[in-house]
Protein backbone atom coordinates (compact mmCIF):
# COMPACT_ATOMS: atom_id res chain seq x y z
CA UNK A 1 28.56 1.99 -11.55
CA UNK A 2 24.88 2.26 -10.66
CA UNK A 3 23.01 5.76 -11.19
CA UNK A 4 19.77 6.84 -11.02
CA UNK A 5 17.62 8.47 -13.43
CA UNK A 6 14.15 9.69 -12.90
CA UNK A 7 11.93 9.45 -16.03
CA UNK A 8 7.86 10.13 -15.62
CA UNK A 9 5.87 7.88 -16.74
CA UNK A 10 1.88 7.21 -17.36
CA UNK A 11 0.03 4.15 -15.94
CA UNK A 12 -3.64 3.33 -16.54
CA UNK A 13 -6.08 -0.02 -16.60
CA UNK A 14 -7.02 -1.00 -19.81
CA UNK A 15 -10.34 -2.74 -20.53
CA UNK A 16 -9.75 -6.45 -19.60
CA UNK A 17 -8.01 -5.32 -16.40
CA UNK A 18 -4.41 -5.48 -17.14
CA UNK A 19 -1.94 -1.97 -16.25
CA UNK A 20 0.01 -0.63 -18.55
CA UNK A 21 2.58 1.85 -17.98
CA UNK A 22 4.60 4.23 -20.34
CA UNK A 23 6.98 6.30 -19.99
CA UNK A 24 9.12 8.61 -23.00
CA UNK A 25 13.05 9.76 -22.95
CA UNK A 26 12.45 12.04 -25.43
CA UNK A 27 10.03 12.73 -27.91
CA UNK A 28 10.27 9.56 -30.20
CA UNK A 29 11.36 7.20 -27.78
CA UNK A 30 10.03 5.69 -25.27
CA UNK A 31 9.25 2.10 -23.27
CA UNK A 32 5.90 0.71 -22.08
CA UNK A 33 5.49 -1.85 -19.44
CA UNK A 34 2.78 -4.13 -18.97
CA UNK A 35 0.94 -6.34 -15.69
CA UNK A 36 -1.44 -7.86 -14.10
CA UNK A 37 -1.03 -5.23 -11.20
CA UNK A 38 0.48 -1.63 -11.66
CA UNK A 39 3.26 -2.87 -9.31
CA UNK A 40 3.79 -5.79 -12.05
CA UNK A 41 3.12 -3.28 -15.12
CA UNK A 42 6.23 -0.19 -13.51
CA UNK A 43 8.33 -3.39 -12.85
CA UNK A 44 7.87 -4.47 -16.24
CA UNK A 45 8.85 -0.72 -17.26
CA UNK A 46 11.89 -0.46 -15.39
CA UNK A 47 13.21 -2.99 -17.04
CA UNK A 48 12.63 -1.99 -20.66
CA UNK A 49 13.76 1.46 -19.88
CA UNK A 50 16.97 -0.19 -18.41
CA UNK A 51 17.32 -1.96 -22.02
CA UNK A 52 16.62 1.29 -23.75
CA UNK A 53 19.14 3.26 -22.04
CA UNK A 54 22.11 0.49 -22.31
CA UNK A 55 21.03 0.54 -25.73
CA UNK A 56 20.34 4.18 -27.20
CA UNK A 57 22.18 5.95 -23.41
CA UNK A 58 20.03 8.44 -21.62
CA UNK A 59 19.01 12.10 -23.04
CA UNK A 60 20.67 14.96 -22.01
CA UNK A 61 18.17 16.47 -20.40
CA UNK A 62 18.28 13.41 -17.90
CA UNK A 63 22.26 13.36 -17.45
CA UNK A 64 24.13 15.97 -15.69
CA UNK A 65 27.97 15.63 -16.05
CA UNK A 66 29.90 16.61 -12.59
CA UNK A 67 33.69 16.45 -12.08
CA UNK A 68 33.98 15.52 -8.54
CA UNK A 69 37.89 15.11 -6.72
C-alpha cells in the first residue's frame, strides 16, 4: 500500500555550497537531508523521512483514518 503524506520542510545553502534540507513530524522529531543540489539534498530527505516513518509511523496530525466500502 503506497500513501502519501505531505510534511514541510526547510532547505537552505550552507557556506561551502552544499543544500541541506529539514523537515520535522512533530516537535522532537524530525529528518534532514543533505546534497550537492537542493534536488539532491529533498531526495536525500525523502528518504530519511521514509525511514523515520517505517520506523516511529506518522503523527496524527498527518494521518486521517477513512472507512471506505
Amino acid at each position: 500500500m503506497s500513501r502519501v503524506v505531505h510534511v514541510p520542510y526547510t532547505i537552505e545553502q550552507d557556506e561551502d555550497g552544499l543544500w541541506c534540507a529539514s523537515a520535522q513530524l512533530r516537535v522532537g522529531v524530525g529528518a534532514v537531508g543533505d546534497g550537492e543540489t537542493q534536488e539532491a539534498a529533498i531526495a536525500d530527505l525523502r528518504e530519511a523521512l521514509a525511514a523515520l516513518i517505517a520506523e516511529v509511523g506518522a503523527p496524527p496530525e498527518l494521518t486521517v483514518t477513512l472507512d471506505v466500502a
